[in-house]
C-alpha atoms as a PDB file:
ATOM      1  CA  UNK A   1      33.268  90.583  98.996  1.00  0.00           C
ATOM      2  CA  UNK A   2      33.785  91.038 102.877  1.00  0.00           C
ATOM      3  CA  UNK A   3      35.977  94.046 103.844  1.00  0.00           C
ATOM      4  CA  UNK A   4      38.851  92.012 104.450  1.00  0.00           C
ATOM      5  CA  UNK A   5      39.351  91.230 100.917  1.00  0.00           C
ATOM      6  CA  UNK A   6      38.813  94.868  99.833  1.00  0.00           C
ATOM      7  CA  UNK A   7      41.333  95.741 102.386  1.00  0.00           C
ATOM      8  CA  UNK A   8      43.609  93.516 101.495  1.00  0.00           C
ATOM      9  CA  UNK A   9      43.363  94.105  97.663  1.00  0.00           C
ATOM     10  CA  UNK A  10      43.948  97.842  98.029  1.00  0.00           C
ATOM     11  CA  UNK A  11      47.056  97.121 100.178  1.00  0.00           C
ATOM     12  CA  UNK A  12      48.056  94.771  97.537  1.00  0.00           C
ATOM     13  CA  UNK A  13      48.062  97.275  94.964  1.00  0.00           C
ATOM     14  CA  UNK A  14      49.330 100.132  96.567  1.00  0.00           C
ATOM     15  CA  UNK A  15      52.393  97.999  97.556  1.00  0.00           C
ATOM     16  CA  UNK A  16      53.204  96.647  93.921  1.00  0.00           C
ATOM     17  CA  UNK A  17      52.720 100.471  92.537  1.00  0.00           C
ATOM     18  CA  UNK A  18      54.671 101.998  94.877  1.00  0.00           C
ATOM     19  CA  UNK A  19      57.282  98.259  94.319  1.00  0.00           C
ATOM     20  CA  UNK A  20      56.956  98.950  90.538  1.00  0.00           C
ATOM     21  CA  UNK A  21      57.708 102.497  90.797  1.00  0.00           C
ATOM     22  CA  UNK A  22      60.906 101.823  93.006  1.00  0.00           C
ATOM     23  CA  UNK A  23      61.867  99.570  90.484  1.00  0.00           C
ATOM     24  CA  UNK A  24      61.849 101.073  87.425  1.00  0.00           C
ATOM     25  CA  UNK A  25      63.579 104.474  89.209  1.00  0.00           C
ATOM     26  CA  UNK A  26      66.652 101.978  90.311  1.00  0.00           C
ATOM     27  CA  UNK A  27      66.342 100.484  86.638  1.00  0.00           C
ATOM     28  CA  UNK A  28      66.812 104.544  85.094  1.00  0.00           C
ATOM     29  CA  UNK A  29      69.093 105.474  87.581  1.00  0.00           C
ATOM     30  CA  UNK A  30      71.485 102.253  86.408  1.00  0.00           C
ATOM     31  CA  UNK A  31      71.550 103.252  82.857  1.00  0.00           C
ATOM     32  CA  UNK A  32      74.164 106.229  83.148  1.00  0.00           C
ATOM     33  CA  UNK A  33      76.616 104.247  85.325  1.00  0.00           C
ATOM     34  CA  UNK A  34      75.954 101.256  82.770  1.00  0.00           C
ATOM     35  CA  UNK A  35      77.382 103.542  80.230  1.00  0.00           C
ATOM     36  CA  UNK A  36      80.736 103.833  82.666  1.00  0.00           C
ATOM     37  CA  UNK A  37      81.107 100.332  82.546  1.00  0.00           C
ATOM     38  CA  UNK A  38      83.637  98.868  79.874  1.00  0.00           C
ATOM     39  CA  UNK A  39      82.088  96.154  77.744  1.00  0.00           C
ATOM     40  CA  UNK A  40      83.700  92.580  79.064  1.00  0.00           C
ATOM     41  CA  UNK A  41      85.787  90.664  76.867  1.00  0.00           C
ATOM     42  CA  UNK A  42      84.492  87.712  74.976  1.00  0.00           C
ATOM     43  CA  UNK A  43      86.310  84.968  76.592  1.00  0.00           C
ATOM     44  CA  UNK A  44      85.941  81.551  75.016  1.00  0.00           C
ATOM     45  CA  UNK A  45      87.498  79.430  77.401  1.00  0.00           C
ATOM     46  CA  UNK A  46      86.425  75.520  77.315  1.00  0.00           C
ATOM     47  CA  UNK A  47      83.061  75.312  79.246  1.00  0.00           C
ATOM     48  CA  UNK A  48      81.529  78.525  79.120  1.00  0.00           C
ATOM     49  CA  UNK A  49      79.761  77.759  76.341  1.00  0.00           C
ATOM     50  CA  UNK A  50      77.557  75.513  77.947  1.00  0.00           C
ATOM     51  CA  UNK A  51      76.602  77.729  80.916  1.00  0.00           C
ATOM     52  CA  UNK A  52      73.355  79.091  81.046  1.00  0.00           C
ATOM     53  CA  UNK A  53      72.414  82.877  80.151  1.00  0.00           C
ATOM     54  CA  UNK A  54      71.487  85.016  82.721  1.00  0.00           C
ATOM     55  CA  UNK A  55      67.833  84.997  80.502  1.00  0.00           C
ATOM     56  CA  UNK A  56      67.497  81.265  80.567  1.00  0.00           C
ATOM     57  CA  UNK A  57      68.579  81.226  84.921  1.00  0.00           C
ATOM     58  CA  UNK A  58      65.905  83.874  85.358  1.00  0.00           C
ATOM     59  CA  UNK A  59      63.512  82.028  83.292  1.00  0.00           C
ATOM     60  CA  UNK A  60      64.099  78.921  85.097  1.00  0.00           C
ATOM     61  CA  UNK A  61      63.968  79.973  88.536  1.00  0.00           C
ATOM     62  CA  UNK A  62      60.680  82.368  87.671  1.00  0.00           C
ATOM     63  CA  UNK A  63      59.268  78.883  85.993  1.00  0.00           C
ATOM     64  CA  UNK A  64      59.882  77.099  89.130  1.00  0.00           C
ATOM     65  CA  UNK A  65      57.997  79.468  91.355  1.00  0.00           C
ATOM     66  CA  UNK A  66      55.428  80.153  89.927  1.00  0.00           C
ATOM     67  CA  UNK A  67      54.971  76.100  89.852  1.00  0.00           C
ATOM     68  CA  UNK A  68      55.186  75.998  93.293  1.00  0.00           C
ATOM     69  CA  UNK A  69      52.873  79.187  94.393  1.00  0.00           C
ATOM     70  CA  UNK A  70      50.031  76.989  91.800  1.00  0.00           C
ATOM     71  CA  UNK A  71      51.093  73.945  93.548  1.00  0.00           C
ATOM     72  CA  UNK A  72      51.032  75.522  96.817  1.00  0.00           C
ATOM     73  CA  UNK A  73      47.301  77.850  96.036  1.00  0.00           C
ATOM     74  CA  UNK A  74      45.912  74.339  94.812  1.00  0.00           C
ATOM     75  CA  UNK A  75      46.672  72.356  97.719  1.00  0.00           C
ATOM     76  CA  UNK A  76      45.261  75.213 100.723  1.00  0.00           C
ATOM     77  CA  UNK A  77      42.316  75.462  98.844  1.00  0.00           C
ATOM     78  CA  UNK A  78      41.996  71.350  98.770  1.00  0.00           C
ATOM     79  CA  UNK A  79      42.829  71.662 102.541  1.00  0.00           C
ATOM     80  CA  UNK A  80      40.008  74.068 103.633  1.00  0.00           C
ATOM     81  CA  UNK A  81      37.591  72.321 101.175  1.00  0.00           C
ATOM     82  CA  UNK A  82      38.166  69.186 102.934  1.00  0.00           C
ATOM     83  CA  UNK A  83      38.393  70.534 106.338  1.00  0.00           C
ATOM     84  CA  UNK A  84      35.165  72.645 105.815  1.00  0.00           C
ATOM     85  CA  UNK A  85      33.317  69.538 104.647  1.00  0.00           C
ATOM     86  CA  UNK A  86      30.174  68.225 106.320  1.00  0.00           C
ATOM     87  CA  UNK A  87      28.034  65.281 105.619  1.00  0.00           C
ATOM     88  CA  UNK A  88      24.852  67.815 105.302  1.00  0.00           C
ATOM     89  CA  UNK A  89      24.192  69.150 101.554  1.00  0.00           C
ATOM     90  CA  UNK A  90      25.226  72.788 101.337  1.00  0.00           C
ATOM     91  CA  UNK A  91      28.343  74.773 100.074  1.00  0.00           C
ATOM     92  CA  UNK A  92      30.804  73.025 102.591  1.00  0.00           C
ATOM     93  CA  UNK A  93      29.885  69.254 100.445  1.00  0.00           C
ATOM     94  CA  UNK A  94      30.692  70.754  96.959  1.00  0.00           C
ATOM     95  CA  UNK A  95      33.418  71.946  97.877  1.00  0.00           C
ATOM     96  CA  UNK A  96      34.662  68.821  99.168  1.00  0.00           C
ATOM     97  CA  UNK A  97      33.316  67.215  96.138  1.00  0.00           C
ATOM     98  CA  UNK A  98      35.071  69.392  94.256  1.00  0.00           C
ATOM     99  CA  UNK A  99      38.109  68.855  95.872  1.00  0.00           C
ATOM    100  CA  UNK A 100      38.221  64.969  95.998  1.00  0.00           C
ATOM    101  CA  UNK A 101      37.499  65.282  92.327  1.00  0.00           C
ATOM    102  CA  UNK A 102      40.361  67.761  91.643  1.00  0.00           C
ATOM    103  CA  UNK A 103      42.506  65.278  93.349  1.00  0.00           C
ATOM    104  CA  UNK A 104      41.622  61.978  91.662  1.00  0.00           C
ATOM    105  CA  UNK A 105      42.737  64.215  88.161  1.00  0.00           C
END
């Protein structure tokens, strides 16, 4: 592993700690001013029924990303397999081998 990875790794995880941590402090600090907050009324007007659930909008849009970071991940590494290719044998032709055949599936 060359030191940038490691670098980058640590930094990584000391960000989504210290992200986490900020999180779930905003989360705890909510709950008391939740509490304040009157429960809304049921309305049952024509139409709301069929609108989503904050749940099933989060899920969605979460489903979505993460799609597109794959999607995304999958084609750079394509990209530098095919741009690192050679026409010698080494590391450089499996990986574009790898690629094309990644591709054609």
């Amino acid at each position: 592993m060359s030191n940038y990875v490691k670098l980058a790794t640590e930094a990584t995880d000391s960000y989504f700690a210290a992200l986490t941590e900020t999180q779930d402090s905003f989360v705890k600090a909510l709950a008391p001013f939740a509490a304040w907050v009157p429960a809304q009324p049921h309305v049952a007007a024509p139409g709301f029924a069929e609108l989503p659930t904050m749940q099933e909008t989060i899920e969605v849009g979460f489903s979505f990303t993460q799609k597109l970071l794959k999607s995304q991940q999958d084609f750079m590494e394509k990209l530098i397999a095919a741009s690192t290719a050679t026409a010698g044998n080494g590391p450089a032709k499996h990986a574009h081998a790898k690629a094309r055949s990644a591709a054609a599936s």
